[in-house]
N, C-alpha and C. Protein backbone atom coordinates (compact mmCIF):
# COMPACT_ATOMS: atom_id res chain seq x y z
N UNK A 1 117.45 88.96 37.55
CA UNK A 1 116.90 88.69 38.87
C UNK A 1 117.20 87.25 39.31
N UNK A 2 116.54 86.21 38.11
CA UNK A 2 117.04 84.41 38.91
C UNK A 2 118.17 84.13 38.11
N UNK A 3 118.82 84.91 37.00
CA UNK A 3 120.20 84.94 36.14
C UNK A 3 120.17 83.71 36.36
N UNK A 4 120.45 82.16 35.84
CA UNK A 4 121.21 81.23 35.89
C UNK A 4 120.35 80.15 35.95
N UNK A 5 119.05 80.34 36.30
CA UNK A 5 118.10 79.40 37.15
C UNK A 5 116.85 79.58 36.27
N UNK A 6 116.37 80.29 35.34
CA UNK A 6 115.44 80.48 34.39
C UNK A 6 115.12 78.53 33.76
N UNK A 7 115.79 78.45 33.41
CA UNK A 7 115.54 77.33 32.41
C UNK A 7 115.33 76.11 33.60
N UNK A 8 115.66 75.83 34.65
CA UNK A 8 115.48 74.67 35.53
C UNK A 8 114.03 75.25 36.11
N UNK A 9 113.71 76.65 36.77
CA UNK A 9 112.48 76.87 37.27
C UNK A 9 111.53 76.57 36.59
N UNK A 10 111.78 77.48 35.21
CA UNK A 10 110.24 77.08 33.90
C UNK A 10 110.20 74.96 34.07
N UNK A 11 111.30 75.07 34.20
CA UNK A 11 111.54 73.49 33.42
C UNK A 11 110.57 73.05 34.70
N UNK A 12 110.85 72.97 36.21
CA UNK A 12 110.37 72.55 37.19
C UNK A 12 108.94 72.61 37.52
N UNK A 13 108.18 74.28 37.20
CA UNK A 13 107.07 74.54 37.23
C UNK A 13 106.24 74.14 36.12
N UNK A 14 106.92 73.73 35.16
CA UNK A 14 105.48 72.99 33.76
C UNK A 14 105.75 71.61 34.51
N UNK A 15 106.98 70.51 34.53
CA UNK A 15 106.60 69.45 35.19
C UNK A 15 105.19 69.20 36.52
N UNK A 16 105.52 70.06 37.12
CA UNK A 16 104.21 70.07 38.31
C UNK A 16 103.44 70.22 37.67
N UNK A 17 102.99 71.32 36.82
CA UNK A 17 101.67 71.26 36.08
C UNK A 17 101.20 70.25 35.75
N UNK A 18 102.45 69.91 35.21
CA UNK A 18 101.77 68.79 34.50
C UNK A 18 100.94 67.53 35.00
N UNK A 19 101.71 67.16 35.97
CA UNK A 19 101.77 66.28 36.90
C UNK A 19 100.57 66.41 37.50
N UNK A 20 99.93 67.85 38.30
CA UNK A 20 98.57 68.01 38.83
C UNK A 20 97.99 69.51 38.43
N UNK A 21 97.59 69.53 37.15
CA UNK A 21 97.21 70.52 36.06
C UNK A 21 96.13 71.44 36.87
N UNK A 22 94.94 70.85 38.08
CA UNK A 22 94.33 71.24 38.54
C UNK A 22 94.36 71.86 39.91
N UNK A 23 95.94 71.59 40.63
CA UNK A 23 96.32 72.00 41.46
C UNK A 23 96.45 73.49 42.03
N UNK A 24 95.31 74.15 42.54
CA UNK A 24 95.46 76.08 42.80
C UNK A 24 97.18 76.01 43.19
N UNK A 25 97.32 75.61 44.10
CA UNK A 25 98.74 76.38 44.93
C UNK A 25 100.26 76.03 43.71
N UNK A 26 99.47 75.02 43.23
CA UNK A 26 101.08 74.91 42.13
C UNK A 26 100.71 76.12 41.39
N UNK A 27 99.66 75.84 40.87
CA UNK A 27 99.39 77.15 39.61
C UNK A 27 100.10 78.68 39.82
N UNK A 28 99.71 78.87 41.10
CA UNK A 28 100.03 80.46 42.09
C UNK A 28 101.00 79.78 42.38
N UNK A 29 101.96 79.12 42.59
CA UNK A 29 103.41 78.96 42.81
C UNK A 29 103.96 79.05 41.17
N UNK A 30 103.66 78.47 40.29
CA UNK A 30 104.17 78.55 38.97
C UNK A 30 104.11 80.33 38.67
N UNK A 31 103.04 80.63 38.82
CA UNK A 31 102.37 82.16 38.33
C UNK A 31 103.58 83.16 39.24
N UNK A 32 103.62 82.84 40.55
CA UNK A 32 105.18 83.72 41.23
C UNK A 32 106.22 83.27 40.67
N UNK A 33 106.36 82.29 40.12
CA UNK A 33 108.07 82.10 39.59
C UNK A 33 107.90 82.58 37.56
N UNK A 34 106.86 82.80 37.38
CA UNK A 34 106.98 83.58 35.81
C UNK A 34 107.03 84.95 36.21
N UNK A 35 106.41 85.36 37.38
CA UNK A 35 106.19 86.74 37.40
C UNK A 35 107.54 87.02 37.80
N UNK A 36 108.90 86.20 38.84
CA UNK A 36 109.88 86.47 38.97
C UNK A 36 110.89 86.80 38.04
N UNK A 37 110.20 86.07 36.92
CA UNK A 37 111.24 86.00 35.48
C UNK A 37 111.31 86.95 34.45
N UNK A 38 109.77 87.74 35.04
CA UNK A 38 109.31 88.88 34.18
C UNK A 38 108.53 88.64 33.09
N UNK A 39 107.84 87.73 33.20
CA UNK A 39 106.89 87.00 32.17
C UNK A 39 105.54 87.25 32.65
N UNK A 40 104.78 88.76 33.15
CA UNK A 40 104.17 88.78 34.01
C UNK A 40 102.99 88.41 33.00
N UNK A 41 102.57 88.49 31.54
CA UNK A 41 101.64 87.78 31.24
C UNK A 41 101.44 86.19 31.68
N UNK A 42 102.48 85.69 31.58
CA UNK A 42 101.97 84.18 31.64
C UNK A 42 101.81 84.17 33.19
N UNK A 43 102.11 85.03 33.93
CA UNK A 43 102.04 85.15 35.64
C UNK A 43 100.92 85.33 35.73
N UNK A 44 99.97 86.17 35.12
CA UNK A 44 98.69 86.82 35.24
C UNK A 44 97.79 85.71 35.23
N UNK A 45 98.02 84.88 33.55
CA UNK A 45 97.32 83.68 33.17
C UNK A 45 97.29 82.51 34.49
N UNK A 46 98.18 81.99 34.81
CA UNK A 46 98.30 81.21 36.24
C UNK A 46 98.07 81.64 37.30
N UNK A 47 98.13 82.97 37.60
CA UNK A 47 97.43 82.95 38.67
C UNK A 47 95.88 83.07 38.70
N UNK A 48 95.50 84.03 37.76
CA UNK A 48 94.26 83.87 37.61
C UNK A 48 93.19 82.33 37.45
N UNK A 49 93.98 81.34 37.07
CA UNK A 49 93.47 79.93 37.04
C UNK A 49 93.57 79.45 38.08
N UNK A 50 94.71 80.10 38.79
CA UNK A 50 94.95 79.40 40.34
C UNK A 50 93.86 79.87 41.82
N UNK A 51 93.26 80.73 41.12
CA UNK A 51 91.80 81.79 41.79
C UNK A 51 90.60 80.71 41.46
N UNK A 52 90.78 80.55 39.93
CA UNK A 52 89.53 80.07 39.56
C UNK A 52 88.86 79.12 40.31
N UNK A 53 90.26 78.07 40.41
CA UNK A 53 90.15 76.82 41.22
C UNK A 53 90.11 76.90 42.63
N UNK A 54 90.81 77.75 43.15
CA UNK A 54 90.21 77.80 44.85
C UNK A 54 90.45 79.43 45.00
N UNK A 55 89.37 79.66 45.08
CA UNK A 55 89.19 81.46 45.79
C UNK A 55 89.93 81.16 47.26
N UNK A 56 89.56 80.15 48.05
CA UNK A 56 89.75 80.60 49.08
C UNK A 56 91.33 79.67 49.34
N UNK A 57 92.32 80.43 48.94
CA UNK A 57 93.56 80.33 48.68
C UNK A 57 94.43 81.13 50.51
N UNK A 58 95.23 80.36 51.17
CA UNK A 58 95.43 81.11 52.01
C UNK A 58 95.66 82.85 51.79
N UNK A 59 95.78 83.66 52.91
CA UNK A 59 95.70 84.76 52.67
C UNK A 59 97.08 85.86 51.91
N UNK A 60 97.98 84.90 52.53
CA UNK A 60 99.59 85.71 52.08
C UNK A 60 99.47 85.13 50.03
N UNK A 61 99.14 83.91 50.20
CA UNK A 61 99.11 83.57 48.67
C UNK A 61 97.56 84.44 48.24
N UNK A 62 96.76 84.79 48.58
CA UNK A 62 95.60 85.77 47.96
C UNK A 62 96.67 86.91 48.31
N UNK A 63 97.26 87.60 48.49
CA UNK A 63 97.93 88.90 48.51
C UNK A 63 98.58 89.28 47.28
N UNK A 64 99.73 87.94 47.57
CA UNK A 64 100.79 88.01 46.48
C UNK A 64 99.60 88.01 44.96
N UNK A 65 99.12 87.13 45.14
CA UNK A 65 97.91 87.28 43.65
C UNK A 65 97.86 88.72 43.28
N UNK A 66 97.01 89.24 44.18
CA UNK A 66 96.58 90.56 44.12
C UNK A 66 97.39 91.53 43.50
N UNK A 67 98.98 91.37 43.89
CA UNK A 67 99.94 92.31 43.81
C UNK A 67 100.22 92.17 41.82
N UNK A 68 100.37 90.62 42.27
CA UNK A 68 100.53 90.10 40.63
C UNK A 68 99.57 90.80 39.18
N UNK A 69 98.14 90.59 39.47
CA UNK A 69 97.15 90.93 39.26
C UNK A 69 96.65 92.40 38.54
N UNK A 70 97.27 93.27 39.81
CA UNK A 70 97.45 94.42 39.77
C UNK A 70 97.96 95.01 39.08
N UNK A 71 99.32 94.84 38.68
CA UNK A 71 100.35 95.26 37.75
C UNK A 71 99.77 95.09 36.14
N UNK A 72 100.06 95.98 35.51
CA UNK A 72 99.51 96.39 33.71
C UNK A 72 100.35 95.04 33.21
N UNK A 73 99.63 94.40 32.36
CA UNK A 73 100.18 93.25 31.51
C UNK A 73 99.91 93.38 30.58
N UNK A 74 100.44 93.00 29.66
CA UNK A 74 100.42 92.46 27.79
C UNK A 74 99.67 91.04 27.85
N UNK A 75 98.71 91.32 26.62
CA UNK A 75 97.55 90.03 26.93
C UNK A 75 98.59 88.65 26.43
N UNK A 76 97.72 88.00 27.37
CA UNK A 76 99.01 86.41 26.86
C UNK A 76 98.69 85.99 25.12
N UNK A 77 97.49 86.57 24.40
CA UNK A 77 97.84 86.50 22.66
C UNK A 77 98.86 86.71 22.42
N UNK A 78 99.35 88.35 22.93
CA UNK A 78 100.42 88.76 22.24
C UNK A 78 101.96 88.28 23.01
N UNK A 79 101.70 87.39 23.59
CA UNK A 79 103.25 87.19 24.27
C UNK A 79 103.52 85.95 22.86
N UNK A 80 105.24 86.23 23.18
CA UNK A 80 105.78 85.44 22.47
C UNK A 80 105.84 84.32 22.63
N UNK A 81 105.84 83.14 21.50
CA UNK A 81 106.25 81.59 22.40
C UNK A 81 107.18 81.32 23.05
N UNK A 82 107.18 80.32 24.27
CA UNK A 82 107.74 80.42 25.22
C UNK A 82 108.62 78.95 24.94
């Protein structure tokens, strides 16, 4: 799907984290670019933190959550290290 671009996105989206760990919209921006990669556990995990911190998240980003959310995941225990 991002073929070529995996390793600069992860690379790009932990820097932001890092940078503002408490930030909702990075989190739900990080959480759409794992879920793009097919990492929908660690998508689940970020977005769900990205809720925690502001429920009231605009509405297209509360959607995309939802959609994320929705979908059957493998608990992030059992995901592999990343």
């Amino acid at each position: 799907m991002l073929q070529g671009h995996n390793s600069s996105l992860v690379f790009y989206g932990i820097e932001a984290l890092r940078r503002a760990p408490g930030d909702a919209t990075i989190m739900w921006r990080a959480g759409v670019i794992y879920e793009a990669l097919g990492r929908s556990p660690r998508a689940r995990l970020l977005v769900e933190r990205a809720l925690a911190a502001n429920p009231h998240l605009p509405h297209d980003m509360l959607e995309r959550a939802r959609q994320i959310l929705d979908r059957p995941s493998t608990p992030v225990s059992a995901m592999s290290t990343e």
